[in-house]
N, C-alpha and C. Protein backbone atom coordinates (compact mmCIF):
# COMPACT_ATOMS: atom_id res chain seq x y z
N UNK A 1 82.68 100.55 111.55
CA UNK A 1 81.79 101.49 110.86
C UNK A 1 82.41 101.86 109.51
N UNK A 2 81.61 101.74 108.66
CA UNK A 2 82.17 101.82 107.41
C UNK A 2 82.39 103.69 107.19
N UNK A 3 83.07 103.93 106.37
CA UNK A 3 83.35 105.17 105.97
C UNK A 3 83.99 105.77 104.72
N UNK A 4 83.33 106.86 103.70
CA UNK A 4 83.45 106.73 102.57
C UNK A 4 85.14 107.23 102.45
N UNK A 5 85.68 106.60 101.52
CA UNK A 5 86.84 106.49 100.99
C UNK A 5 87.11 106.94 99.30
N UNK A 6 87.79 108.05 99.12
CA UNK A 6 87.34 108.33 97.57
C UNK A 6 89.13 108.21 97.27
N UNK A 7 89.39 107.02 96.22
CA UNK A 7 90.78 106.93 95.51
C UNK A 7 90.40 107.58 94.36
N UNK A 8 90.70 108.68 94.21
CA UNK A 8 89.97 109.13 92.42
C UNK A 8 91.18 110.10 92.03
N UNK A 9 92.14 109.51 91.44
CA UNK A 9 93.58 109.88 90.79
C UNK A 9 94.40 109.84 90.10
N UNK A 10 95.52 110.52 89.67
CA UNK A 10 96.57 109.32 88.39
C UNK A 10 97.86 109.97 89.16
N UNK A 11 98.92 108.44 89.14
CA UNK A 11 99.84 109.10 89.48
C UNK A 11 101.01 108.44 88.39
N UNK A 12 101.51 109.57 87.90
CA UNK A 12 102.69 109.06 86.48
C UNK A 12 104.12 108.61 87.50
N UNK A 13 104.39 106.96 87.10
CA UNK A 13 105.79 106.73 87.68
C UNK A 13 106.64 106.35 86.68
N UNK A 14 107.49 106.93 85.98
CA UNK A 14 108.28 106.64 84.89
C UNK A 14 107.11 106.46 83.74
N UNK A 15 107.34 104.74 83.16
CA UNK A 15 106.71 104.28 81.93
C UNK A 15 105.07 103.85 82.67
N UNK A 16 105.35 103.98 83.83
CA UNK A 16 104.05 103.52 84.82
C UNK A 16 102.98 104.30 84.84
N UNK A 17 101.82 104.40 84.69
CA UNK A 17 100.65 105.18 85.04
C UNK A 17 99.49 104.38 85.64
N UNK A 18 99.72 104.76 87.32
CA UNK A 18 98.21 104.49 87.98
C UNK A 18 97.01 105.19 87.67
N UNK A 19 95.69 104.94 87.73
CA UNK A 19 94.52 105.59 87.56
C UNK A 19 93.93 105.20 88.16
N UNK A 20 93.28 105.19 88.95
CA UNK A 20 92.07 105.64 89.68
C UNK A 20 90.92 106.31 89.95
N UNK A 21 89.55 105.48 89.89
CA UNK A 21 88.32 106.61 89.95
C UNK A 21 87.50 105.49 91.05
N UNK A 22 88.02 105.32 92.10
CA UNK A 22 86.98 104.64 93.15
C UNK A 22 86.70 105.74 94.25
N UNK A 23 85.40 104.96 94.37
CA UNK A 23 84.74 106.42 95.41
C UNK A 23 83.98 104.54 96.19
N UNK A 24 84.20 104.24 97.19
CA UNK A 24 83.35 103.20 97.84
C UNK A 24 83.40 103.96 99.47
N UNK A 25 82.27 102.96 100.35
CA UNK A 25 82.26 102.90 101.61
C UNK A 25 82.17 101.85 102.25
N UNK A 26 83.39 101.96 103.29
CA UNK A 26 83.77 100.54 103.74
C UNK A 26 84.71 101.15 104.63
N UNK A 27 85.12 99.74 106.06
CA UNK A 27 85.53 99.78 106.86
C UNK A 27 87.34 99.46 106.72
N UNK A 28 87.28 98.37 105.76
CA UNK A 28 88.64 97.62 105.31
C UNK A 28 88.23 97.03 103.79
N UNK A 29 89.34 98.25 102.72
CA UNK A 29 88.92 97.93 102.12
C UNK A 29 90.44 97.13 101.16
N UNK A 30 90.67 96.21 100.86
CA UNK A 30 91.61 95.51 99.95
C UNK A 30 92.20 95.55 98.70
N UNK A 31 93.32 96.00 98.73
CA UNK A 31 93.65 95.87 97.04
C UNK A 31 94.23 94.69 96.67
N UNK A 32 93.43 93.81 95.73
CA UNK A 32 94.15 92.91 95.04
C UNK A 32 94.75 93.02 93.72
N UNK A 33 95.90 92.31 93.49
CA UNK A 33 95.91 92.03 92.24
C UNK A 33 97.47 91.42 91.69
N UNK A 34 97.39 90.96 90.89
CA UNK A 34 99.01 90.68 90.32
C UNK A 34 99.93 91.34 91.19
N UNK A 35 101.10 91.45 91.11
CA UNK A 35 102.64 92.18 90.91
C UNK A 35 102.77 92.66 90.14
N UNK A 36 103.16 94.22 90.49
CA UNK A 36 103.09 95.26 89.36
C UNK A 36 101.90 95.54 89.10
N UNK A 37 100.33 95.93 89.70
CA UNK A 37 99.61 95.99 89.26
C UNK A 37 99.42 97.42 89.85
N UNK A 38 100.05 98.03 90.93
CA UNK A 38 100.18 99.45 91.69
C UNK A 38 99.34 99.50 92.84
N UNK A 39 99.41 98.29 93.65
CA UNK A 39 98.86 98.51 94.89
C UNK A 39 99.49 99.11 95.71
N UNK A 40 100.93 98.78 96.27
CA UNK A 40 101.96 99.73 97.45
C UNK A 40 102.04 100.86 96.66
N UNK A 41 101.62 101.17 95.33
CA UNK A 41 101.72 102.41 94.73
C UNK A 41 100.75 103.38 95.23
N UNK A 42 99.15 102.64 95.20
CA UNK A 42 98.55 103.16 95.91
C UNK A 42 98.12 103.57 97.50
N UNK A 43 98.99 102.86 98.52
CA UNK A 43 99.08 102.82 99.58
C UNK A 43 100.10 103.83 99.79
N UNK A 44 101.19 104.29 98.99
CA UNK A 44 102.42 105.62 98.99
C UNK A 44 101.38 107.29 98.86
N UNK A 45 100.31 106.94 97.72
CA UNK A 45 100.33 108.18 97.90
C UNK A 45 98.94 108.59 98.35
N UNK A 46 98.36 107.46 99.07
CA UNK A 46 97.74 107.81 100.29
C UNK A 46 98.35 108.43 101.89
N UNK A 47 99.58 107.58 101.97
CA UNK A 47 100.65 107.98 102.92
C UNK A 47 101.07 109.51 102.70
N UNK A 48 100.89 109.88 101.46
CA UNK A 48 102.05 111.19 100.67
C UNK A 48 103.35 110.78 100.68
N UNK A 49 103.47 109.48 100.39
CA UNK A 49 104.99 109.39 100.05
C UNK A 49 105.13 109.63 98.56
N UNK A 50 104.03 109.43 97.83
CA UNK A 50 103.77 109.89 96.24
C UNK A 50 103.15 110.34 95.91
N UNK A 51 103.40 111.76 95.23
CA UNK A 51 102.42 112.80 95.21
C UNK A 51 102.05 112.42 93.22
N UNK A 52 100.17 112.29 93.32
CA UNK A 52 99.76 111.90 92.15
C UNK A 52 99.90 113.39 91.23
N UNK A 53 99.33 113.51 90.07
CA UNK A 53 99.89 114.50 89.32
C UNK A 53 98.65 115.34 89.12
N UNK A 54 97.29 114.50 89.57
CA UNK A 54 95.69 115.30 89.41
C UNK A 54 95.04 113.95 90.30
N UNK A 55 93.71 114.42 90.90
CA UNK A 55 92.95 113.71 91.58
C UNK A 55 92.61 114.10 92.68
N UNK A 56 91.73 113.45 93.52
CA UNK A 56 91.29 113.55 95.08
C UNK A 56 91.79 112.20 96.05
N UNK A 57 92.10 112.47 96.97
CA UNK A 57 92.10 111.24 97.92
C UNK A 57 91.90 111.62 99.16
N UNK A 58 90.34 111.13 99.50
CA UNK A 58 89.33 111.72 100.39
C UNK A 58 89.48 110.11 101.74
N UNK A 59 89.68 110.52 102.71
CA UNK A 59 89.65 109.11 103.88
C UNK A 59 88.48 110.28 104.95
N UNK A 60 87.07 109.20 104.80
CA UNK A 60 85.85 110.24 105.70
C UNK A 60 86.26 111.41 105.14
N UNK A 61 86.30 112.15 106.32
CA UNK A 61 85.90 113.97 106.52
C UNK A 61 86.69 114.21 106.02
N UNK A 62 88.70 113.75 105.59
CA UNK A 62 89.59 114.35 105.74
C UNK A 62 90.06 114.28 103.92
N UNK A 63 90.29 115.47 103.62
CA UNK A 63 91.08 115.82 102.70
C UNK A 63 92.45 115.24 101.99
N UNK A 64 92.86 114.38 101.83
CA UNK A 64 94.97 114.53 102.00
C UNK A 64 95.23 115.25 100.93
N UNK A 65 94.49 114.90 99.76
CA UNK A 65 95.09 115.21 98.33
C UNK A 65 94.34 115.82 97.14
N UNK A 66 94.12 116.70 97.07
CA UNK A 66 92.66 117.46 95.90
C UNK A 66 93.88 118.60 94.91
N UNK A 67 94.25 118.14 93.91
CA UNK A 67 94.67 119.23 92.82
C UNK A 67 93.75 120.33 92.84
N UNK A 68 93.07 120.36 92.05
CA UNK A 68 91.85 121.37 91.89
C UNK A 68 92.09 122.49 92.86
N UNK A 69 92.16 122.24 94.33
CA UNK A 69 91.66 122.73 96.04
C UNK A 69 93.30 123.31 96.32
N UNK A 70 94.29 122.66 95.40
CA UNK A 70 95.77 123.04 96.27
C UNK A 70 95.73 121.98 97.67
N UNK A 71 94.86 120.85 97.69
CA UNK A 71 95.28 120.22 98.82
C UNK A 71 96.51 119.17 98.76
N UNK A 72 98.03 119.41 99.55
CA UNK A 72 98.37 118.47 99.64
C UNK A 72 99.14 118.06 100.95
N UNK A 73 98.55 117.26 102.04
CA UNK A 73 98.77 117.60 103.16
C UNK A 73 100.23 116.83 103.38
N UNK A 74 101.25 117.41 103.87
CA UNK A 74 102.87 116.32 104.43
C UNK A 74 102.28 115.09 104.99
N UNK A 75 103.08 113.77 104.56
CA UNK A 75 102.77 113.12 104.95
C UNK A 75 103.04 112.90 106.62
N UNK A 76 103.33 113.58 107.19
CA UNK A 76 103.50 113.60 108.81
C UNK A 76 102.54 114.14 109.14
N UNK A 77 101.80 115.02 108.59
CA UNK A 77 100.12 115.47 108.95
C UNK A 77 99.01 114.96 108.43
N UNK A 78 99.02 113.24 107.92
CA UNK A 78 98.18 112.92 107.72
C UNK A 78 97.52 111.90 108.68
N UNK A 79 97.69 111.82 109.45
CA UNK A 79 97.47 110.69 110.44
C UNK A 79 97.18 109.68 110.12
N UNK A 80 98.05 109.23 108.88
CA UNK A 80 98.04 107.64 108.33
C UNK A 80 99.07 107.05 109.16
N UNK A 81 98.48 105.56 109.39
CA UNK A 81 99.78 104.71 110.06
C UNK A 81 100.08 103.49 108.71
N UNK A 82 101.48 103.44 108.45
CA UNK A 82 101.56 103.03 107.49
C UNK A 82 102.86 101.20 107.89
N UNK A 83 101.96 100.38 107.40
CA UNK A 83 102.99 99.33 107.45
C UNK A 83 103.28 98.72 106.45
N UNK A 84 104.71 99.09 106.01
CA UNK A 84 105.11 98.54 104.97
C UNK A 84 105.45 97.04 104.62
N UNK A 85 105.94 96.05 104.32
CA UNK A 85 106.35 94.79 103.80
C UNK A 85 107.55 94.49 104.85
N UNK A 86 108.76 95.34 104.68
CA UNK A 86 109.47 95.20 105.33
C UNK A 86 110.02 95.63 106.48
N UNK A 87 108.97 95.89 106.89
CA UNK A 87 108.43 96.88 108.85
C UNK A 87 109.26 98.01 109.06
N UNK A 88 110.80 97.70 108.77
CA UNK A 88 111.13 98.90 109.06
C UNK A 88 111.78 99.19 110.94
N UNK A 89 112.09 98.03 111.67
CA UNK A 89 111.73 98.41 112.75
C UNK A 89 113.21 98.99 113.12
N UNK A 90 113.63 99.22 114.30
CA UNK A 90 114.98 99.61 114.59
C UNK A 90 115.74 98.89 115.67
N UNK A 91 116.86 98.56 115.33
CA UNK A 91 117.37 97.44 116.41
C UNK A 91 118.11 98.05 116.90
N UNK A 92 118.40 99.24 116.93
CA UNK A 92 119.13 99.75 118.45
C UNK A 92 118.31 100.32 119.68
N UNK A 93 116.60 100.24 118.83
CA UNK A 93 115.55 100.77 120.36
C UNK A 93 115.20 99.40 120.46
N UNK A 94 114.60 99.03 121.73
CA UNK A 94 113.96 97.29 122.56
C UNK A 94 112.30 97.77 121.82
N UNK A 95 111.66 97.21 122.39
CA UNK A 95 110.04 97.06 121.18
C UNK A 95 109.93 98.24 122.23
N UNK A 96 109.87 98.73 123.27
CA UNK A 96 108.73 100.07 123.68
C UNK A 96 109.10 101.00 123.12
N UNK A 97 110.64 100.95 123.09
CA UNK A 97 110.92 102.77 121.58
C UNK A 97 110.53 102.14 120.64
N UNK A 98 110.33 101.08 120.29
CA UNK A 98 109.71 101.05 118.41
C UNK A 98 108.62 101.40 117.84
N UNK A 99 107.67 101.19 119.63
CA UNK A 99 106.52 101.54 119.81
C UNK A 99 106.15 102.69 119.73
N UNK A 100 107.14 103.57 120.59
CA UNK A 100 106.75 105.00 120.62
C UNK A 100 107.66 105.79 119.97
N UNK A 101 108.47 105.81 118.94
CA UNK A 101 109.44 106.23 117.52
C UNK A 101 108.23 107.29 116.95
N UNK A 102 108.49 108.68 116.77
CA UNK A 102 107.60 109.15 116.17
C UNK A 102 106.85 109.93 116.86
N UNK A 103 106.07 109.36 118.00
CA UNK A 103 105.04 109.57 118.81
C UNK A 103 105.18 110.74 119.59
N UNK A 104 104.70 112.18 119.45
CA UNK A 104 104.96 113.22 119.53
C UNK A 104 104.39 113.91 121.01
N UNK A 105 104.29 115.08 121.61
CA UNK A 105 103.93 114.85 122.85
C UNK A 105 102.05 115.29 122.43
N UNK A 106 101.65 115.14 121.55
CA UNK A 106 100.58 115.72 121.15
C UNK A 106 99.58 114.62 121.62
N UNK A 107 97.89 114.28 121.49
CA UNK A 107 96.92 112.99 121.08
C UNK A 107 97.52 112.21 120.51
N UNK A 108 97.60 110.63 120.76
CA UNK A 108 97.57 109.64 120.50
C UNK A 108 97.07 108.80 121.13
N UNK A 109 97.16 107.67 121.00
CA UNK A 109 96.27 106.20 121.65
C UNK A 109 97.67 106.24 122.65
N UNK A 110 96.68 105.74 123.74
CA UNK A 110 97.48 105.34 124.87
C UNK A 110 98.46 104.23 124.69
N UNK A 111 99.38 104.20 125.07
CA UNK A 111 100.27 102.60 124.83
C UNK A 111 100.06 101.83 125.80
N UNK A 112 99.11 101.84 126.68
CA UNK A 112 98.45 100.84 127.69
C UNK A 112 97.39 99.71 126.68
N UNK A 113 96.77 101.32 126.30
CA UNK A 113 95.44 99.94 125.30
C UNK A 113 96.27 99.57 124.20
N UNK A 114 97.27 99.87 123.31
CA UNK A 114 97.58 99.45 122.07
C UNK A 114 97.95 97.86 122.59
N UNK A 115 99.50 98.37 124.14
CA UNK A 115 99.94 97.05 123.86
C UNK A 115 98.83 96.13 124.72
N UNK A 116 97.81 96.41 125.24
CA UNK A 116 96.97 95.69 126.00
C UNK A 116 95.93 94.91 124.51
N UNK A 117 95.76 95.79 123.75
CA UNK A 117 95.19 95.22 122.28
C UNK A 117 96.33 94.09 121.97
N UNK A 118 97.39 94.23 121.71
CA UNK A 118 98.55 93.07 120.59
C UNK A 118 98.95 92.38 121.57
N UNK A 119 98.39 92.14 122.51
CA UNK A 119 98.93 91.40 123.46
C UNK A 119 101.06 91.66 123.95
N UNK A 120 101.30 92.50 123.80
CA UNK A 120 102.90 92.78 123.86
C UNK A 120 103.30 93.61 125.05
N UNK A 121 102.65 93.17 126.35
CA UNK A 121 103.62 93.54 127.35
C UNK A 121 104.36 92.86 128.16
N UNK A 122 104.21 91.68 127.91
CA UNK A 122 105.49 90.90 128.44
C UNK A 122 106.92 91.33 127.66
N UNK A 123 106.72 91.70 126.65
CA UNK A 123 107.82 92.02 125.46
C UNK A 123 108.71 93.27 125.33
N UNK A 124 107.79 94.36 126.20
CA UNK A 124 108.45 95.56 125.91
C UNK A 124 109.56 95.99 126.23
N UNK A 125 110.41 95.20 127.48
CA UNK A 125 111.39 95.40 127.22
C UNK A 125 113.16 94.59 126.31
N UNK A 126 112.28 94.05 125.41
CA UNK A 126 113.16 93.14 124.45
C UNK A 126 113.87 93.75 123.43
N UNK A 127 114.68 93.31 123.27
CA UNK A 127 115.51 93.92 122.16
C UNK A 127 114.99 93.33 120.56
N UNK A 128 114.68 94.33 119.53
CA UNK A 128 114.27 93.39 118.34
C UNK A 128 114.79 92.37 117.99
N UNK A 129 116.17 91.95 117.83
CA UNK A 129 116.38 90.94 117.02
C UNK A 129 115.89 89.67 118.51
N UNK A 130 115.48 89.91 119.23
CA UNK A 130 114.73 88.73 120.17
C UNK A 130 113.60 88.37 119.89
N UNK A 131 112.65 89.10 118.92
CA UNK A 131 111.50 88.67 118.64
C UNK A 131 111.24 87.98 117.49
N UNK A 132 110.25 86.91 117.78
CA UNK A 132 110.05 86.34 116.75
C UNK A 132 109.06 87.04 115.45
N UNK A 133 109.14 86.14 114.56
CA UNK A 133 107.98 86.81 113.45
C UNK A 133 107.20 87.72 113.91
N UNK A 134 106.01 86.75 114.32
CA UNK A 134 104.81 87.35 114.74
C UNK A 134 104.67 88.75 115.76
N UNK A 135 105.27 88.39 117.03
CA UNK A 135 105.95 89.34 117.39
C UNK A 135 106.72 90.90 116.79
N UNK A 136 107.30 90.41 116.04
CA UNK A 136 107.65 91.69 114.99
C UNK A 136 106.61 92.40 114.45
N UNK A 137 105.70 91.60 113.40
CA UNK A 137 104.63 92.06 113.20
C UNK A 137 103.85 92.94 114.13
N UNK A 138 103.30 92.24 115.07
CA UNK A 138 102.58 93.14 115.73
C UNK A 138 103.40 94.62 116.80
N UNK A 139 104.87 94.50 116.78
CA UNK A 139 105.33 95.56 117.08
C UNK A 139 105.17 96.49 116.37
N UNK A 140 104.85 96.07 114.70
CA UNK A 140 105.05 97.31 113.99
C UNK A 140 103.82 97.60 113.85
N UNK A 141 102.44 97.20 114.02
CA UNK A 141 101.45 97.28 114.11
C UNK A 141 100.55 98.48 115.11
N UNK A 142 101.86 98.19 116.14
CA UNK A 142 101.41 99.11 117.79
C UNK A 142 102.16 100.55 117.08
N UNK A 143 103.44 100.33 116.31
CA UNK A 143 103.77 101.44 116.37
C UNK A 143 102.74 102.60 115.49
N UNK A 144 102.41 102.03 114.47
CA UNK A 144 101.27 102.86 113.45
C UNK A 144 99.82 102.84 113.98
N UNK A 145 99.74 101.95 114.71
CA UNK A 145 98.35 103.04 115.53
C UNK A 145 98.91 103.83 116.92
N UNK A 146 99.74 103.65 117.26
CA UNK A 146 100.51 105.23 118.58
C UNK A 146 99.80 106.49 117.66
N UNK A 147 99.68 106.58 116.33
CA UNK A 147 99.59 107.89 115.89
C UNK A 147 98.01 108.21 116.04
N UNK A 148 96.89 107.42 116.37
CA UNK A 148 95.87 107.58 116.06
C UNK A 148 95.24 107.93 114.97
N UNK A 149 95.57 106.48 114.26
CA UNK A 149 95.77 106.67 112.61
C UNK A 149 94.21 107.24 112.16
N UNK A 150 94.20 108.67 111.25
CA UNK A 150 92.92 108.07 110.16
C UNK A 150 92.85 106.71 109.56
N UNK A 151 93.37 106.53 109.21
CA UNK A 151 93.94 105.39 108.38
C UNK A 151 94.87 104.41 108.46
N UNK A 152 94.57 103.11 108.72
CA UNK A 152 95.71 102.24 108.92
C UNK A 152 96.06 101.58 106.87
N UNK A 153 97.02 101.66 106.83
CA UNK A 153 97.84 100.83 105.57
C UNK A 153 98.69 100.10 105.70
N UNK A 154 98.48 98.56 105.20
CA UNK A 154 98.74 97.34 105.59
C UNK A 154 99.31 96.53 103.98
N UNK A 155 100.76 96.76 103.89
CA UNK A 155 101.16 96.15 102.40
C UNK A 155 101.67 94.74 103.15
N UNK A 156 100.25 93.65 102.31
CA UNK A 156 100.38 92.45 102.63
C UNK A 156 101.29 92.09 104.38
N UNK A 157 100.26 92.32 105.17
CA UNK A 157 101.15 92.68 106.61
C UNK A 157 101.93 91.01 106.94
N UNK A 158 100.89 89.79 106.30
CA UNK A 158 100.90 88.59 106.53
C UNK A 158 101.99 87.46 105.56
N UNK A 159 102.52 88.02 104.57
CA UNK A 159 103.12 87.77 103.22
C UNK A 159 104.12 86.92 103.66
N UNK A 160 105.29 87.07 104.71
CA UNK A 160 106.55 86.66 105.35
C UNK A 160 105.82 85.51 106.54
N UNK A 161 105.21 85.70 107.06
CA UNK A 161 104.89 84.52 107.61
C UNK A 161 104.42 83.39 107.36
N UNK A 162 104.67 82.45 107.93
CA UNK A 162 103.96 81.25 107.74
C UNK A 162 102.64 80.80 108.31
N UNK A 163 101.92 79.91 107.74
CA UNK A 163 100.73 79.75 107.77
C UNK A 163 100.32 79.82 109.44
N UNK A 164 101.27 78.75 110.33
CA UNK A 164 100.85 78.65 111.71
C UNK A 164 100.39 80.41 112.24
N UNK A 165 101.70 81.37 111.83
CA UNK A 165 101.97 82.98 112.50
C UNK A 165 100.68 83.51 111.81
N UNK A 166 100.42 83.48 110.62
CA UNK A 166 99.31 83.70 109.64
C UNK A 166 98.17 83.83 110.60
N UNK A 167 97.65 82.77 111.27
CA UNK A 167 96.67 82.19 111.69
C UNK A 167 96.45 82.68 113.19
N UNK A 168 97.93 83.07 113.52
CA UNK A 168 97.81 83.91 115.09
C UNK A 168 97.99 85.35 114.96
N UNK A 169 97.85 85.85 113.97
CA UNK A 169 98.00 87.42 113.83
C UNK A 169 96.78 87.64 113.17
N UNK A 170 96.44 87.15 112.57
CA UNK A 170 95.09 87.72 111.79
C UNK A 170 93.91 88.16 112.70
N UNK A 171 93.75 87.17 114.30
CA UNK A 171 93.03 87.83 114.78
C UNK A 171 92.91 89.30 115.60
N UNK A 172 94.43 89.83 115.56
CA UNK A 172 94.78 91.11 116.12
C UNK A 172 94.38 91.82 114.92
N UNK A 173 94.30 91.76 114.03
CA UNK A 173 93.79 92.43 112.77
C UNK A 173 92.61 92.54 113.09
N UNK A 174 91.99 91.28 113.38
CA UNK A 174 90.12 91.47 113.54
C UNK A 174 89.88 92.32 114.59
N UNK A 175 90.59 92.24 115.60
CA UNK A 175 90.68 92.99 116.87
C UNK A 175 90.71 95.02 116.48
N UNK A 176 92.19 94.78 115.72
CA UNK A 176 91.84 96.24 115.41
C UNK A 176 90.76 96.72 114.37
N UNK A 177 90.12 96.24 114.02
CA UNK A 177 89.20 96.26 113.12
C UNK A 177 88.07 96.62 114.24
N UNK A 178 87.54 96.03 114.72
CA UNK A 178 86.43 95.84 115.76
C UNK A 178 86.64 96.96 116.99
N UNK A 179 87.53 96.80 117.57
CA UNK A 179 87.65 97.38 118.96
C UNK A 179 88.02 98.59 118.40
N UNK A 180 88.85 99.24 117.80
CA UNK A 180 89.88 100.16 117.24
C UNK A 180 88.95 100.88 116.21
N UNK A 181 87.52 101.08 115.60
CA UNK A 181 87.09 100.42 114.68
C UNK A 181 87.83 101.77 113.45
N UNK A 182 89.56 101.14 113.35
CA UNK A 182 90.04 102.09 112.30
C UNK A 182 89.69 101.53 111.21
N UNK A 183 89.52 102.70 110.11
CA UNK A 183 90.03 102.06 108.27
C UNK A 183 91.03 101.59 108.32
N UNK A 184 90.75 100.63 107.26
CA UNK A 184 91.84 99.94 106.72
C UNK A 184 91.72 99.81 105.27
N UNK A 185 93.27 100.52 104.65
CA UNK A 185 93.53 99.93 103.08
C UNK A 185 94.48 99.25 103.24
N UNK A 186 93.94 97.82 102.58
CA UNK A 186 95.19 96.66 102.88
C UNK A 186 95.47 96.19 101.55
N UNK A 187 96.79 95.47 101.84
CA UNK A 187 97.10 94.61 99.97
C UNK A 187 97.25 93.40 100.53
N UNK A 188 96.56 92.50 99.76
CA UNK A 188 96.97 90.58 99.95
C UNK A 188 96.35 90.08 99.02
N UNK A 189 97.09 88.79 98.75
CA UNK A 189 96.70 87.86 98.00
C UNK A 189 96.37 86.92 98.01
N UNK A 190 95.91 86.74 99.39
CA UNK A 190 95.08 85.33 100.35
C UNK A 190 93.77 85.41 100.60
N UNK A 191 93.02 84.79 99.38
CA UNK A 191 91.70 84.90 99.33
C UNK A 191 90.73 84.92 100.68
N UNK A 192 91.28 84.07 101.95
CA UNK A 192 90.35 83.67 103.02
C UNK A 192 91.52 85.01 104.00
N UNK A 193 92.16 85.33 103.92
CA UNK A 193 92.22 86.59 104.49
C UNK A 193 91.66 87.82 103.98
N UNK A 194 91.33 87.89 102.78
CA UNK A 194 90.64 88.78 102.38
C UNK A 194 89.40 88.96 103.14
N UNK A 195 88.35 87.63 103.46
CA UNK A 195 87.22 87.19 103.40
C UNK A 195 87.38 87.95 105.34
N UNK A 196 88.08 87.14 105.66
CA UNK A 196 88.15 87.48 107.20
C UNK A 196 88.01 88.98 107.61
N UNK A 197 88.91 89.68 106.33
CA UNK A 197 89.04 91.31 107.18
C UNK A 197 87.80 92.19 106.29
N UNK A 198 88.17 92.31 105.02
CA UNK A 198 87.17 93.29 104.43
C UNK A 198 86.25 93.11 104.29
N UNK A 199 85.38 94.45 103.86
CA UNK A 199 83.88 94.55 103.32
C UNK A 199 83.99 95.39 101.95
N UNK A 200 84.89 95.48 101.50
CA UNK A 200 85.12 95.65 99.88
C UNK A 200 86.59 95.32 99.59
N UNK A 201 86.35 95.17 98.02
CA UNK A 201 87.70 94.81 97.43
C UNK A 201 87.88 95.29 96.18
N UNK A 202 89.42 96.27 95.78
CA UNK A 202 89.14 96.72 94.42
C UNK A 202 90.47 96.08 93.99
N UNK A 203 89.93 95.36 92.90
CA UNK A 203 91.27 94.59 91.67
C UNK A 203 91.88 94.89 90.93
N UNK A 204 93.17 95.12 91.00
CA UNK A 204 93.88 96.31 90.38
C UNK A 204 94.71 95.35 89.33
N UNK A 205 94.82 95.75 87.65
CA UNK A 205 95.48 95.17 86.74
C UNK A 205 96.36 96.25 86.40
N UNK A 206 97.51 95.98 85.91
CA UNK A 206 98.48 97.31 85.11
C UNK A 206 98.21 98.42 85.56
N UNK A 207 97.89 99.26 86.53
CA UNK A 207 97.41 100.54 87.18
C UNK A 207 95.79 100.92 86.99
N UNK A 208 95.46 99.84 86.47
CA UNK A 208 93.69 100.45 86.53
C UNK A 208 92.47 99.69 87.89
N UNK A 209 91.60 100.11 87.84
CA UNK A 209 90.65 99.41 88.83
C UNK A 209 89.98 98.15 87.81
N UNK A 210 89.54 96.93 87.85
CA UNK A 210 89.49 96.44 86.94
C UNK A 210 87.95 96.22 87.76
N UNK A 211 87.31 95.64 88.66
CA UNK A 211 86.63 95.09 89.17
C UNK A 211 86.69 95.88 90.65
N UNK A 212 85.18 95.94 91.20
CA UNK A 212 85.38 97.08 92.78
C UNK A 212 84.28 96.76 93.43
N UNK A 213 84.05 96.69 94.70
CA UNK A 213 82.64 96.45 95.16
C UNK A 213 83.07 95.77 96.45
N UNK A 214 81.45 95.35 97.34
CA UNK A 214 81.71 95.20 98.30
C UNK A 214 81.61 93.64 98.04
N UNK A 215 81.29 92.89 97.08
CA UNK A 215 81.39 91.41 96.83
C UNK A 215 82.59 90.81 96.68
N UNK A 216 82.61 90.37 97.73
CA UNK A 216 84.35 89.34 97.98
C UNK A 216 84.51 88.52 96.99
N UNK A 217 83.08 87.88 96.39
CA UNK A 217 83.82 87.33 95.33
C UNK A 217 84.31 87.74 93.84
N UNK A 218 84.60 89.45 93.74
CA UNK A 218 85.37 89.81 92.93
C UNK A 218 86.70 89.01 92.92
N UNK A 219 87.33 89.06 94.08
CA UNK A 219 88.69 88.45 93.91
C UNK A 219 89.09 87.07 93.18
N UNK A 220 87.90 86.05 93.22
CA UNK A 220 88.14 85.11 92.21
C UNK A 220 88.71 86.06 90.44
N UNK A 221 89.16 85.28 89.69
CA UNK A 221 89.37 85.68 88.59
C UNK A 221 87.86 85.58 87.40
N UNK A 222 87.99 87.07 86.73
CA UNK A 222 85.98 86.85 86.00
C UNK A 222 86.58 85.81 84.82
């Protein structure tokens, strides 16, 4: 189910300035663009790991970030699940603490359906450095929806793998997409993964929106 999403912001990083004025509705929506163009920039301060300097950043009903309003919610109260590039996982917990790291005694998704979703219960009691790629991936995947994400954020989740792992993870993506039916703001640069997950895509050059919409074939170059 699609759901409106408003990026409408600037956030000053050194000589860097993001801007932002997208307001779309969509289920999974994609940032493309170069390196250095401020996509994980924009995935930080959706998280609140970077607080912009003026703007709104509206996910549905929920508020995170409105200057104007004094809204700026900790990023531990935003119920974003956030996966970064380099997962992040911890090798002194086996995958079921990696799973549940965080996971407070409050609402969350059950860890029956997550790992019954990623297929990972033969696994749970493994130690990380036993898992392979893919595997990894989707550990860190289970761990950011435990929170019952508003929002899932996905910096290029597929980037480190290879085409075969590529091709067996993408459909747990479709899965959480569908079954799960969370948002998603994702970053990649694989045109037919683009095609597979979203229903919009905004093209980000030097910190601006350059091109936005729900037509996939923005991502070709105009």
């Amino acid at each position: 189910m699609a759901v409106p999403i408003i990026l409408d912001f600037t956030l000053q990083q050194g000589d860097f300035t993001l801007q932002l004025q997208e307001r779309i509705e969509a289920q999974v929506v994609v940032l493309f663009g170069p390196s250095g163009a401020g996509k994980t920039s924009v995935l930080e301060a959706v998280a609140g790991l970077r607080k912009p300097q003026c703007g709104v950043i509206k996910i549905g009903d929920t508020t995170l970030f409105d200057s104007n309003r004094e809204v700026d919610l900790p990023s531990s109260g935003r119920h974003v699940g956030y996966v970064p590039q380099d997962l992040v996982l911890f090798p002194h917990l086996n995958v079921k603490g990696n799973i549940l790291y965080g996971v407070g005694s409050g609402s969350g998704q059950e860890i029956d359906q997550v790992v019954g979703l990623l297929e990972l219960g033969d696994v749970l009691d493994r130690d990380i450095e036993a898992l392979s790629g893919g595997e990894r991936q989707r550990v860190a995947l289970a761990r950011a929806l435990m929170v019952s994400p508003a929002v899932l954020l996905l910096d290029e989740p597929l980037t480190a793998l290879d085409a075969d792992l590529r091709s067996r993870i993408l459909p747990y993506l479709e899965r959480i997409r569908d079954e799960l039916a969370t948002p998603m703001v994702y970053v990649s640069h694989d045109p037919s993964e683009i095609r597979a997950l979203a229903d919009a895509v905004i093209v980000l050059a030097a910190g601006r929106a350059v091109r936005s919409g729900p037509d996939l074939d923005l991502i070709t170059p105009a």
